[in-house]
Structures are given as structure tokens and as C-alpha cells.
N, C-alpha and C. Protein backbone atom coordinates (compact mmCIF):
# COMPACT_ATOMS: atom_id res chain seq x y z
N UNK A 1 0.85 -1.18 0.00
CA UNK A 1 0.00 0.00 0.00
C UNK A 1 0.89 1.23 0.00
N UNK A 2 0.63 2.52 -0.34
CA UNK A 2 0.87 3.39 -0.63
C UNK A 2 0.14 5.01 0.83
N UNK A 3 1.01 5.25 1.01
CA UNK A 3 0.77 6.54 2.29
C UNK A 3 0.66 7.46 1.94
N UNK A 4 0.31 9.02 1.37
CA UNK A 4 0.64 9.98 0.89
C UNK A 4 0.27 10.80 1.97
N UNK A 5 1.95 11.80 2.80
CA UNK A 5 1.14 12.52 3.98
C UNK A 5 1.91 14.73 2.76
N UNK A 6 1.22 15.50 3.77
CA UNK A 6 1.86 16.29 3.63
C UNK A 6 1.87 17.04 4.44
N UNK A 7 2.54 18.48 4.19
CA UNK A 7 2.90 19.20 5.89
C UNK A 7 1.97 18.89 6.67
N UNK A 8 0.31 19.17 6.06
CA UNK A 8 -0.82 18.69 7.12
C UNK A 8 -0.67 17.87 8.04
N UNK A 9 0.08 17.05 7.75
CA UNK A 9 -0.01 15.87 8.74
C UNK A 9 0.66 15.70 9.86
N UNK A 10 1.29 16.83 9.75
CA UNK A 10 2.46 16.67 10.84
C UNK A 10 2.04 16.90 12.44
N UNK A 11 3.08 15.37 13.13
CA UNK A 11 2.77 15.14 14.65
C UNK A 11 1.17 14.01 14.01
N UNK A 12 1.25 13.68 13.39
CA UNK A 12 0.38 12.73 13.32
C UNK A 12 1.02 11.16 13.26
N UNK A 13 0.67 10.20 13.65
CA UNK A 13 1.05 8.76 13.67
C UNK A 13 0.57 8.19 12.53
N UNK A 14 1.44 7.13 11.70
CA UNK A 14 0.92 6.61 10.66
C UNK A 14 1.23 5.15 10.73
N UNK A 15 0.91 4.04 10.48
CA UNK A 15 0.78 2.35 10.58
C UNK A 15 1.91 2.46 9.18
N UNK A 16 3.30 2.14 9.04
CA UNK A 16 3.39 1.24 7.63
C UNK A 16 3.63 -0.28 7.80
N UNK A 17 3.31 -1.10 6.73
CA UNK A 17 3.83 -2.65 7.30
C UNK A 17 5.15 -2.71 6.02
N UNK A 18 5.56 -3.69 6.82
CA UNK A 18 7.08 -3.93 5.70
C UNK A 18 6.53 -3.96 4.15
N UNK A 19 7.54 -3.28 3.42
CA UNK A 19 7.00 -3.35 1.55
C UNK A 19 6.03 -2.00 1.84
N UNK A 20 5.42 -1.23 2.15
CA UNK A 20 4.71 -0.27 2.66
C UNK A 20 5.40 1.01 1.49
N UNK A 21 4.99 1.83 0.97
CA UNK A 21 5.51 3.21 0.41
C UNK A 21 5.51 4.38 1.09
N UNK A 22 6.01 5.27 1.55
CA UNK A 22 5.50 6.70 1.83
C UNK A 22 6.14 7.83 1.13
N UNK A 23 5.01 8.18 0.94
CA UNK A 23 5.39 9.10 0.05
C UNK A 23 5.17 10.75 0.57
N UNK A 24 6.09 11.58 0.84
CA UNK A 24 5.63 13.10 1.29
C UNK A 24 5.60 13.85 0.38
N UNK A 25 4.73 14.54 0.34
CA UNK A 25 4.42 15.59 -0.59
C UNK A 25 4.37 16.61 0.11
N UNK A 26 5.13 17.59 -0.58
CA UNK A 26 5.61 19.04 0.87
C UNK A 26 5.96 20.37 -0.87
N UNK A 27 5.15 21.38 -0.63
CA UNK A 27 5.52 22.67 -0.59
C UNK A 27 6.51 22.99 -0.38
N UNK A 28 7.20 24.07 -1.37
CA UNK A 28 8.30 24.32 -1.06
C UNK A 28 8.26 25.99 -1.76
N UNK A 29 9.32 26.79 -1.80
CA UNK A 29 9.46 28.03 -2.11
C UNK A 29 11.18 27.96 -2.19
N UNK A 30 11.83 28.00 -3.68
CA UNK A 30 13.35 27.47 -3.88
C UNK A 30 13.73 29.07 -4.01
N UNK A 31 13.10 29.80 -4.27
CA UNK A 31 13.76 31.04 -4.68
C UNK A 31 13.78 32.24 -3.27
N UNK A 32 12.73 31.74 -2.35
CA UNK A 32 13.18 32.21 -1.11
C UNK A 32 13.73 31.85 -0.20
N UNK A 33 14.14 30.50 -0.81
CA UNK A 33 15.54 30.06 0.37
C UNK A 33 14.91 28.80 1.11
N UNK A 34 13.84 28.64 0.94
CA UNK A 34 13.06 27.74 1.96
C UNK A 34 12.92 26.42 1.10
N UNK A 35 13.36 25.28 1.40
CA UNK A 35 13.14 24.26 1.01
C UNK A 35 13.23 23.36 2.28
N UNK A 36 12.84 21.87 1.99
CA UNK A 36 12.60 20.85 2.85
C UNK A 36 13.63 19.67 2.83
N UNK A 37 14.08 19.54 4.09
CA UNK A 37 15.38 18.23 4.02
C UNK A 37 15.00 17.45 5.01
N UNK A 38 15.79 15.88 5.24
CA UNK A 38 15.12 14.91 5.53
C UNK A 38 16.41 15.33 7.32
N UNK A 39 16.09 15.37 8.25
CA UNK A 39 16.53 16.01 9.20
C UNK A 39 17.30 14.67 10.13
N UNK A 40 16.63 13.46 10.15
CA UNK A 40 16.75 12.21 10.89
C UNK A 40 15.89 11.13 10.11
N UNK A 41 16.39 10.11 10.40
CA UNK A 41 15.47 8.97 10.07
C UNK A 41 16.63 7.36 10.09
N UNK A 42 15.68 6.49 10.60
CA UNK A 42 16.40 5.34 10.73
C UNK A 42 16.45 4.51 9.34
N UNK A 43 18.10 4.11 8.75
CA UNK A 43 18.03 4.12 7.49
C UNK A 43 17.31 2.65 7.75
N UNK A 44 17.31 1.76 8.68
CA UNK A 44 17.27 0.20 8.63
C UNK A 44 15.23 0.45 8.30
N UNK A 45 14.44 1.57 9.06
CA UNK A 45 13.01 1.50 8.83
C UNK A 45 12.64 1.59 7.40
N UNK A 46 13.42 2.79 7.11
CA UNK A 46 12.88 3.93 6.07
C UNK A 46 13.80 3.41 4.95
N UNK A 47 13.39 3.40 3.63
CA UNK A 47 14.48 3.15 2.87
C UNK A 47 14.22 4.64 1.56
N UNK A 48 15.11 5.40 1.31
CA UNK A 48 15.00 6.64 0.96
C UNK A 48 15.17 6.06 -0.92
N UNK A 49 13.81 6.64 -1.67
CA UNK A 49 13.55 5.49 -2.74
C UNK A 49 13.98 6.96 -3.91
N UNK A 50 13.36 7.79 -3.71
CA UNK A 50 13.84 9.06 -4.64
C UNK A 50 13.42 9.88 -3.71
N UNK A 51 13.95 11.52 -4.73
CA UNK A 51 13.27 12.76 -3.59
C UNK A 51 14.06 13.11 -4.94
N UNK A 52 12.61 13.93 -5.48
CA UNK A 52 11.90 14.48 -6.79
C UNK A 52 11.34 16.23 -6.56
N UNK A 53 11.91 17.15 -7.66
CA UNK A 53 11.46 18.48 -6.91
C UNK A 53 10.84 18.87 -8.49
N UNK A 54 9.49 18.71 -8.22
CA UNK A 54 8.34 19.17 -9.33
C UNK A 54 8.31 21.09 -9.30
N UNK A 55 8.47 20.80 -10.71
CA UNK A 55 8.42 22.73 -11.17
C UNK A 55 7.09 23.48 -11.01
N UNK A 56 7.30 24.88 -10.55
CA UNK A 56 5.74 24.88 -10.29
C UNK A 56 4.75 25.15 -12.02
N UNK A 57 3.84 24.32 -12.11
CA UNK A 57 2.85 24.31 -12.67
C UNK A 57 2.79 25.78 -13.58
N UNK A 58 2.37 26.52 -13.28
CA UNK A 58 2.00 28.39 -13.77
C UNK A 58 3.96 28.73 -13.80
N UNK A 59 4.67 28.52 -13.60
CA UNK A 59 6.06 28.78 -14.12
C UNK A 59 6.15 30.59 -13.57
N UNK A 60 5.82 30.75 -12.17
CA UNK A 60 5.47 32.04 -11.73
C UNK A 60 6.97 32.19 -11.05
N UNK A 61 7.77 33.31 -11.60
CA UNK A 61 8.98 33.79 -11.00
C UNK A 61 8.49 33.82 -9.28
N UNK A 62 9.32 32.64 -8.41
CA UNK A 62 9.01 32.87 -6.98
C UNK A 62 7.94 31.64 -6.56
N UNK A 63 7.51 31.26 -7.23
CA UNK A 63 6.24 30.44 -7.31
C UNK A 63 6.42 29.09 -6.57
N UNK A 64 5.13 28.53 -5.90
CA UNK A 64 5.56 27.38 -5.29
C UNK A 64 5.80 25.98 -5.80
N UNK A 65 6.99 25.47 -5.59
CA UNK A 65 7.03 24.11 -6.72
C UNK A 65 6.86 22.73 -5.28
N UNK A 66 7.11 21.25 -5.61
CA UNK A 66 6.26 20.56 -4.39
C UNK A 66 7.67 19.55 -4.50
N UNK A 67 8.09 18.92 -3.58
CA UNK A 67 8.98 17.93 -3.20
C UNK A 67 8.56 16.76 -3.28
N UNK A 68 8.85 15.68 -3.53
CA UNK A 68 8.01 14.60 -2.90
C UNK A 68 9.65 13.74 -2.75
N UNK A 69 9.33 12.53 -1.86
CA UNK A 69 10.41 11.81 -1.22
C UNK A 69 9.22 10.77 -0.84
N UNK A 70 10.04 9.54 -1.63
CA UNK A 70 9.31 8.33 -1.68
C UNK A 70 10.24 7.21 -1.11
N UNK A 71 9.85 7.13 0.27
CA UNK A 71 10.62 5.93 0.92
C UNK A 71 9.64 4.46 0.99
N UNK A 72 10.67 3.41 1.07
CA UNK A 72 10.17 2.18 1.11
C UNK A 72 10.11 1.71 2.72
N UNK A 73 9.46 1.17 3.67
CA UNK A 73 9.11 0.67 5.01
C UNK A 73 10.03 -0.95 4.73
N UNK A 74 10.91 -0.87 5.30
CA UNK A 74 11.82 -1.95 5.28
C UNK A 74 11.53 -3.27 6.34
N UNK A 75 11.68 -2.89 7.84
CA UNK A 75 11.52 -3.04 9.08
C UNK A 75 10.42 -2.64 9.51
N UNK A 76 10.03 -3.72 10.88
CA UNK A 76 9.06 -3.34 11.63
C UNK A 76 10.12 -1.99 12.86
N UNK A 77 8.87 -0.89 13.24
CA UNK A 77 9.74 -0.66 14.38
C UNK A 77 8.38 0.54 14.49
N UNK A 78 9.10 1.85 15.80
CA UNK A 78 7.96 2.73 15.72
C UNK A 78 9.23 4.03 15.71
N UNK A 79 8.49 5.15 15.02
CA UNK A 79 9.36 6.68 15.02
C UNK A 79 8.32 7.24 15.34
């Protein structure tokens, strides 16, 4: 199965079982400096599958483009 969270979700708990996808989809703003990085994570849970930075849509000087980072659930465990 497949997870799709985004900033919304955050401080929320999510179930993956091994073979599991997650996928974040996160907002971003590259031209004001603000982008999103992966801060911690246990490599043995999480297995880091790509991390993809989509252009924004309307091609607006400044404009918001979206991240996504698609890890695989390797291990049982809890974060």
C-alpha cells in the first residue's frame, strides 16, 4: 500500500507494514531560500527510494514548486 502525507499531517502517527511506500508531498518556495530536508530517520526503517522536486505548474517567478520523497518501510519498528 501506498501513504501519501503532507505538511498537514504533521505530529500525526501513521501504521506502515514492511513493503509499505510513503510518500511526502511538501511545498516548497526554492527562490526564497526555503526548502525541505530529511533532518533524521532510521536508514534500517525507512528506505530513501527518490526525492523528486516538481516545477511549479503556472512557471510564476518565486512560485511554489512541491517535493516529494518516496521511501520504502523496510523493518518493523515505531518513530
Amino acid at each position: 500500500k501506498q501513504v501519501t502525507l503532507t505538511d498537514k499531517d504533521n505530529n500525526t502517527k501513521q501504521k506502515l507494514s514492511k513493503g509499505d511506500l510513503l510518500v511526502l508531498h511538501l511545498e516548497t518556495q526554492p527562490g526564497t531560500g526555503f526548502s525541505w530536508g530529511i533532518a533524521k530517520r532510521d536508514k534500517d526503517q525507512l528506505t530513501l527510494l527518490s526525492k523528486v522536486l516538481l516545477e511549479n505548474p503556472n512557471m510564476l517567478p518565486g512560485g511554489k514548486t512541491v517535493q516529494l520523497y518516496t521511501f520504502r518501510a523496510t523493518t518493523v519498528g515505531t518513530r
